[in-house]
N, C-alpha and C. Protein backbone atom coordinates (compact mmCIF):
# COMPACT_ATOMS: atom_id res chain seq x y z
N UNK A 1 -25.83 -76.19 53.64
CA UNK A 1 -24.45 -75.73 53.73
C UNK A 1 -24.00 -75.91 55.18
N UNK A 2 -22.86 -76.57 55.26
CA UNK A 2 -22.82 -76.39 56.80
C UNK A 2 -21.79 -75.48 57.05
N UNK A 3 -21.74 -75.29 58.41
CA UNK A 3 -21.43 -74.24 59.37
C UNK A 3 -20.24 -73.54 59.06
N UNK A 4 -19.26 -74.27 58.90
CA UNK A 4 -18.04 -74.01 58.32
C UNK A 4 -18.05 -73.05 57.14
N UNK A 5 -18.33 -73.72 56.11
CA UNK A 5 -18.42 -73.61 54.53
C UNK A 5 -19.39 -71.93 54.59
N UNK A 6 -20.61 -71.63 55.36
CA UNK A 6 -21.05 -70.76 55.94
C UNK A 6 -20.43 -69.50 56.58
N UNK A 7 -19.34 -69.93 57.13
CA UNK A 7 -18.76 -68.89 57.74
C UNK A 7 -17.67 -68.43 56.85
N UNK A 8 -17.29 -69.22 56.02
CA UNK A 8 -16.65 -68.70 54.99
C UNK A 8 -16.97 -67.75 53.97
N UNK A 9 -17.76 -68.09 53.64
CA UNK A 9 -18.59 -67.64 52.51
C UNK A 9 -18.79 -66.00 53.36
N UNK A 10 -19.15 -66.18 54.74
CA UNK A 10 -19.82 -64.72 55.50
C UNK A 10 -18.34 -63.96 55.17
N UNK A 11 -17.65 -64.50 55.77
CA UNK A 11 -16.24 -63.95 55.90
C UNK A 11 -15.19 -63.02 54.57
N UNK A 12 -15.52 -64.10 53.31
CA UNK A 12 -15.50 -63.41 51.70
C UNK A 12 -15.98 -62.17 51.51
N UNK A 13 -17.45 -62.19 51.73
CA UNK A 13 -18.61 -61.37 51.38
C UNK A 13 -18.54 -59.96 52.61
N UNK A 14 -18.23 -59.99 53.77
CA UNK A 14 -17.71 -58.66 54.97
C UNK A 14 -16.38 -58.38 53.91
N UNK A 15 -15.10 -59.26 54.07
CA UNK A 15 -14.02 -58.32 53.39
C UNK A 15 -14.03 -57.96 52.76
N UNK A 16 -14.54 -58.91 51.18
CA UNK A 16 -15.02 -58.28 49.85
C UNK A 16 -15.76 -56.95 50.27
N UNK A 17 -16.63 -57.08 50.63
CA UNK A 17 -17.43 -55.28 50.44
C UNK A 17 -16.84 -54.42 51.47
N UNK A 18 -15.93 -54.95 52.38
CA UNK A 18 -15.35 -53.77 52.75
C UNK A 18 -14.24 -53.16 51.91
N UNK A 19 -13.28 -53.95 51.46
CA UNK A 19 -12.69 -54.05 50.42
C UNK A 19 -12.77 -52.85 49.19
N UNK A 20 -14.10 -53.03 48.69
CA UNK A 20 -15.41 -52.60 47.71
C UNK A 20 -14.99 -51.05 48.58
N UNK A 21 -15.98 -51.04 49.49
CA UNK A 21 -16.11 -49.10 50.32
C UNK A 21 -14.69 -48.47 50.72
N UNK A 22 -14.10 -49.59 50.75
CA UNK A 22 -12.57 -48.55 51.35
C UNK A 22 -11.97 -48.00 50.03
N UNK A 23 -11.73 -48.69 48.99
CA UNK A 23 -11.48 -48.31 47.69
C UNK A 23 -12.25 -47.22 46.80
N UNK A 24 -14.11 -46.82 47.63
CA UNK A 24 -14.45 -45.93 46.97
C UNK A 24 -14.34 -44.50 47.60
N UNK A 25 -13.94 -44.80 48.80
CA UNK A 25 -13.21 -44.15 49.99
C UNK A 25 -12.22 -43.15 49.43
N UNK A 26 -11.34 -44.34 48.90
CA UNK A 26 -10.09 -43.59 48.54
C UNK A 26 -10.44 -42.65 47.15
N UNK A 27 -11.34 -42.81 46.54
CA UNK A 27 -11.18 -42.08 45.30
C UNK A 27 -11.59 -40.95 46.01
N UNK A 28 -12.76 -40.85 46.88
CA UNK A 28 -13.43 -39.96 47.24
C UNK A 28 -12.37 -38.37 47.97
N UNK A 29 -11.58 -39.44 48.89
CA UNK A 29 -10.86 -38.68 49.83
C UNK A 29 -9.35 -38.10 48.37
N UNK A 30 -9.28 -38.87 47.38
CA UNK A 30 -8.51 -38.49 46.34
C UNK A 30 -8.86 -37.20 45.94
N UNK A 31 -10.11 -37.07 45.44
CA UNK A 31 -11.16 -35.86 44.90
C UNK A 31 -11.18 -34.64 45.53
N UNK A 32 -10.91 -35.07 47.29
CA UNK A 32 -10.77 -33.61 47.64
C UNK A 32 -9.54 -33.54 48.48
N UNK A 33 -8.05 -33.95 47.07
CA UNK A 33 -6.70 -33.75 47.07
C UNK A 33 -6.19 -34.36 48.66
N UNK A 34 -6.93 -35.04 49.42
CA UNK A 34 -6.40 -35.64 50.67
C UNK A 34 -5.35 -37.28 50.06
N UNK A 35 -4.70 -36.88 49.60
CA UNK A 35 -4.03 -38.26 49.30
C UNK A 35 -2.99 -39.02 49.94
N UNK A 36 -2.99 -38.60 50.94
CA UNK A 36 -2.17 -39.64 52.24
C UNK A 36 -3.06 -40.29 52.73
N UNK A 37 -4.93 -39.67 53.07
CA UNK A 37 -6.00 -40.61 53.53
C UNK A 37 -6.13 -41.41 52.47
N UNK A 38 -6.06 -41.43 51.41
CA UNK A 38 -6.77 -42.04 49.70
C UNK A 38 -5.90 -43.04 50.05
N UNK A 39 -4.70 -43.09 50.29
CA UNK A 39 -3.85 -44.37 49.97
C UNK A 39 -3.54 -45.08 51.60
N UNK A 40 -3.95 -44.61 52.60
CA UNK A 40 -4.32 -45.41 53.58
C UNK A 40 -5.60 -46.38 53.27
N UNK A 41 -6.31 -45.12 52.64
CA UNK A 41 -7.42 -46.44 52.63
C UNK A 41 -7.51 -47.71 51.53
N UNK A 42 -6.74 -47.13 50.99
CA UNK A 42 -6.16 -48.68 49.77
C UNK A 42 -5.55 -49.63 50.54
N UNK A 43 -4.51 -49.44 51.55
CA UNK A 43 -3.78 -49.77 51.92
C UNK A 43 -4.87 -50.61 52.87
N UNK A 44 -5.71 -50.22 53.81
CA UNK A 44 -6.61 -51.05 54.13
C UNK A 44 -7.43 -52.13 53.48
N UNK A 45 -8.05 -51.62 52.60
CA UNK A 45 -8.36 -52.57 51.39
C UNK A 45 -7.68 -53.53 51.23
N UNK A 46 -6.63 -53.12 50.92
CA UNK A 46 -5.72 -54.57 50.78
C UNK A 46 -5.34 -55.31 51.93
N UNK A 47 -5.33 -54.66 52.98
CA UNK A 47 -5.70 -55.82 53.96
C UNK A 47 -6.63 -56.72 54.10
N UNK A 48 -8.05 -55.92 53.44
CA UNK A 48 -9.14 -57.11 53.88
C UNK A 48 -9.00 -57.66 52.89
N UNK A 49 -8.54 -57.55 51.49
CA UNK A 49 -8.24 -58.17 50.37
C UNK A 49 -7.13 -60.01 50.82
N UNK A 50 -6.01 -59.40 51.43
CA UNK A 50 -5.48 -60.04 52.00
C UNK A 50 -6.46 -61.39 52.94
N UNK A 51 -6.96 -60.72 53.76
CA UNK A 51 -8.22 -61.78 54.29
C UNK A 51 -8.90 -62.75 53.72
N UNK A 52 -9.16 -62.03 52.63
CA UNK A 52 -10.45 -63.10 52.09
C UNK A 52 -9.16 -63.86 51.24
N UNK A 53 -8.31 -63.64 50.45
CA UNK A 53 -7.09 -65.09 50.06
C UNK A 53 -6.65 -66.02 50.51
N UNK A 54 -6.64 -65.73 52.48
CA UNK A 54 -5.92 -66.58 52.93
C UNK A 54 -7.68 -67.58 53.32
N UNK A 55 -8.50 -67.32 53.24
CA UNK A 55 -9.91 -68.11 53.06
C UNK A 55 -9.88 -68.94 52.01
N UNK A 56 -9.66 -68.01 51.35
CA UNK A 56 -10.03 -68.53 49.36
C UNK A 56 -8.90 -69.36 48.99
N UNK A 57 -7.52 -69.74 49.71
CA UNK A 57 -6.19 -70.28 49.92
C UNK A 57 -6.59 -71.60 50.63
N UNK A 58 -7.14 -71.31 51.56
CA UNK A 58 -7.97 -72.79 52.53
C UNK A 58 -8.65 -73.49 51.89
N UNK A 59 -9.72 -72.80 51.44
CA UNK A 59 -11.11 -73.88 50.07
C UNK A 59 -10.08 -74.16 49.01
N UNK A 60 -8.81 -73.99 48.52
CA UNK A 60 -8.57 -74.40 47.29
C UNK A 60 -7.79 -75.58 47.89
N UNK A 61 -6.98 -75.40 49.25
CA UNK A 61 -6.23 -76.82 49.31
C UNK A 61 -7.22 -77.08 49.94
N UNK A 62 -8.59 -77.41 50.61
CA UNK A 62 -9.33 -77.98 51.07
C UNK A 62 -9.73 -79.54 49.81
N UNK A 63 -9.64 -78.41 48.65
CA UNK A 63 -10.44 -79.46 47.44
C UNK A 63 -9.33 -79.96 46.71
N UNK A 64 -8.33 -79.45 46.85
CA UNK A 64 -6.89 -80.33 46.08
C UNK A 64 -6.72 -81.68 47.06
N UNK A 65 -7.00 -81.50 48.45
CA UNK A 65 -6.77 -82.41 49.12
C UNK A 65 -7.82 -83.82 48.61
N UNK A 66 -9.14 -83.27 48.20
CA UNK A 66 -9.85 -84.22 47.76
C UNK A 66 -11.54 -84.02 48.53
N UNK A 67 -11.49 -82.85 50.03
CA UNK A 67 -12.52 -82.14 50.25
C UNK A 67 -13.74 -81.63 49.55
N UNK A 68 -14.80 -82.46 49.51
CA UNK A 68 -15.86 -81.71 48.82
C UNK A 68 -16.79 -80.68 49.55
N UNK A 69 -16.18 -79.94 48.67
CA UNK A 69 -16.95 -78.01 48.62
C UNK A 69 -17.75 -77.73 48.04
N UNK A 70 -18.74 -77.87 48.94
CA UNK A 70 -20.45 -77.71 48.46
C UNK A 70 -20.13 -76.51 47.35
N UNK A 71 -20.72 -76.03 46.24
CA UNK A 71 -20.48 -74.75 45.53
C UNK A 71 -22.41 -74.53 45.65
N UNK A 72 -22.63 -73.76 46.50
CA UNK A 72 -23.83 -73.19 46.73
C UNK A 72 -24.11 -71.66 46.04
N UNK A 73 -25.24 -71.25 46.09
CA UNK A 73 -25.84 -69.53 45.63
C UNK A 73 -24.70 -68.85 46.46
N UNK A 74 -24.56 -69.03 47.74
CA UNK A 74 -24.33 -68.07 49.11
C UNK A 74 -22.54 -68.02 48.82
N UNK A 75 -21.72 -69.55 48.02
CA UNK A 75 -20.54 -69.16 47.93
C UNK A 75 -20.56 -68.51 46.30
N UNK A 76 -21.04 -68.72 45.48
CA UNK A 76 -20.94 -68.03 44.44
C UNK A 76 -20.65 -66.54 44.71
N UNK A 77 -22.03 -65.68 45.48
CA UNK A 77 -22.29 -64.65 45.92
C UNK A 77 -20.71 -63.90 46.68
N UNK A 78 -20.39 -64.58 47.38
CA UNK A 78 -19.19 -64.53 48.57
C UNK A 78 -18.28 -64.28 47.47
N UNK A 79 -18.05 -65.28 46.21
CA UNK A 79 -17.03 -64.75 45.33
C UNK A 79 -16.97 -63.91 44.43
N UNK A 80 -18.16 -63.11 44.21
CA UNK A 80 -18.76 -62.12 43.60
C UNK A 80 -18.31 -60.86 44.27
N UNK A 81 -18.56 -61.22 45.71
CA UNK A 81 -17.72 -60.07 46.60
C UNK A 81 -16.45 -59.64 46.47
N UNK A 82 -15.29 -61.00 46.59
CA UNK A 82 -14.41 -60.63 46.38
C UNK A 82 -13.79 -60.32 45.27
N UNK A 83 -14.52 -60.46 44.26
CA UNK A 83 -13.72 -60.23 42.96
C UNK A 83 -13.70 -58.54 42.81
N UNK A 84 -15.23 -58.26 43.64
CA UNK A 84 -15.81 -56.75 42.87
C UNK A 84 -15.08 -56.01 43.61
N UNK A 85 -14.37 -56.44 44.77
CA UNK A 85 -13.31 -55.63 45.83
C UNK A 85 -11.83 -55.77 45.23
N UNK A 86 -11.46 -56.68 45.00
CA UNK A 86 -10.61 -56.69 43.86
C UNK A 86 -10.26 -55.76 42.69
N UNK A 87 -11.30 -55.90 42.15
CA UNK A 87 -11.71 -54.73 40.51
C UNK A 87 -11.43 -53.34 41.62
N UNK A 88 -12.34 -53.34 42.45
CA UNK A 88 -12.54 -51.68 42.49
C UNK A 88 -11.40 -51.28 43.10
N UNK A 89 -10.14 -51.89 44.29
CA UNK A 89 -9.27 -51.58 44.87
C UNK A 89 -8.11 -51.09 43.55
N UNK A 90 -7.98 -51.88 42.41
CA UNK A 90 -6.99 -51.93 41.57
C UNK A 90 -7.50 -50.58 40.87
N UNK A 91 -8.76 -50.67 40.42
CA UNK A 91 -8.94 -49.11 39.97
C UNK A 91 -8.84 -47.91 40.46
N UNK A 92 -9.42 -47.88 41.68
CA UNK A 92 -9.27 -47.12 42.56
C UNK A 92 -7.71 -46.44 42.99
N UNK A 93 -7.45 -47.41 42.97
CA UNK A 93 -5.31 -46.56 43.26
C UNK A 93 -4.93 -46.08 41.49
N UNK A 94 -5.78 -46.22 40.10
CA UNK A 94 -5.09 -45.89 39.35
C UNK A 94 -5.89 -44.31 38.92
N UNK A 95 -7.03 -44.11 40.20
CA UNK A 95 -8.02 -43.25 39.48
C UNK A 95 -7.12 -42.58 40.99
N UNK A 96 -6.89 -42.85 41.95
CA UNK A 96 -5.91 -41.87 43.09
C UNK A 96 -4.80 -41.15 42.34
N UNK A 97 -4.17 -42.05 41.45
CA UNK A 97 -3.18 -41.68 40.95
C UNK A 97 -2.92 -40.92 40.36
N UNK A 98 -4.28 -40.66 38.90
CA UNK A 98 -4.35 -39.86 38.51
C UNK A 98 -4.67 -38.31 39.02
N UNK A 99 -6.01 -38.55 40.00
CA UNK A 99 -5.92 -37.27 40.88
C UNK A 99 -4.82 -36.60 41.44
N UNK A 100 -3.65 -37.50 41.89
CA UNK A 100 -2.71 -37.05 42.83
C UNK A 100 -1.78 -36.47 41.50
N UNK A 101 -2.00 -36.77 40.22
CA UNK A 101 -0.94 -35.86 39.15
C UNK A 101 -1.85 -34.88 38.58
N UNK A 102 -2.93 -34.81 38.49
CA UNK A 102 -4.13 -33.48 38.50
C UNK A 102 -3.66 -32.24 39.01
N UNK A 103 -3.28 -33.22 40.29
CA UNK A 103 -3.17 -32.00 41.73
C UNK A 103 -2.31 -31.30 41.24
């Protein structure tokens, strides 16, 4: 894999799982009725969410252009990240939500 394609993949896999913890963050900080922190930290989330698209935005016109993109273990993995940060951010604001009408 070279260097590039490498740092990408690193780059997916940090936002993705931060992504992932800020979202379990928020349920957490939801749980004990703090819900201005709960939805900051979504709100972060979706920043690093944001991150890894404008990556995952690059490899797709990289390969429309006609760029071949090694598809290795390490980028599979990387997109495994971001999907599971994905899933959990979207749940996560609907499981805040509910807490915050609990409350």
């Amino acid at each position: 894999m070279d260097e590039k394609l490498l740092e990408v993949a690193m780059e997916l896999v940090v936002n993705g799982g931060t992504a992932r913890s800020l979202a379990m963050e928020a349920i957490a900080l939801a749980k004990e009725g703090k819900f201005a922190e709960a939805y900051q930290s979504l709100e972060d989330a979706d920043e690093a969410l944001v991150s890894c698209h404008h990556v995952q935005t690059d490899l797709i016109q990289r390969t429309a252009r006609g760029e071949a993109i090694e598809v290795s273990l390490l980028m599979v993995h990387a997109q495994d990240h971001l999907m599971t940060g994905i899933l959990a951010k979207d749940l996560a604001k609907e499981i805040v939500e509910l807490h915050e009408k609990k409350g």
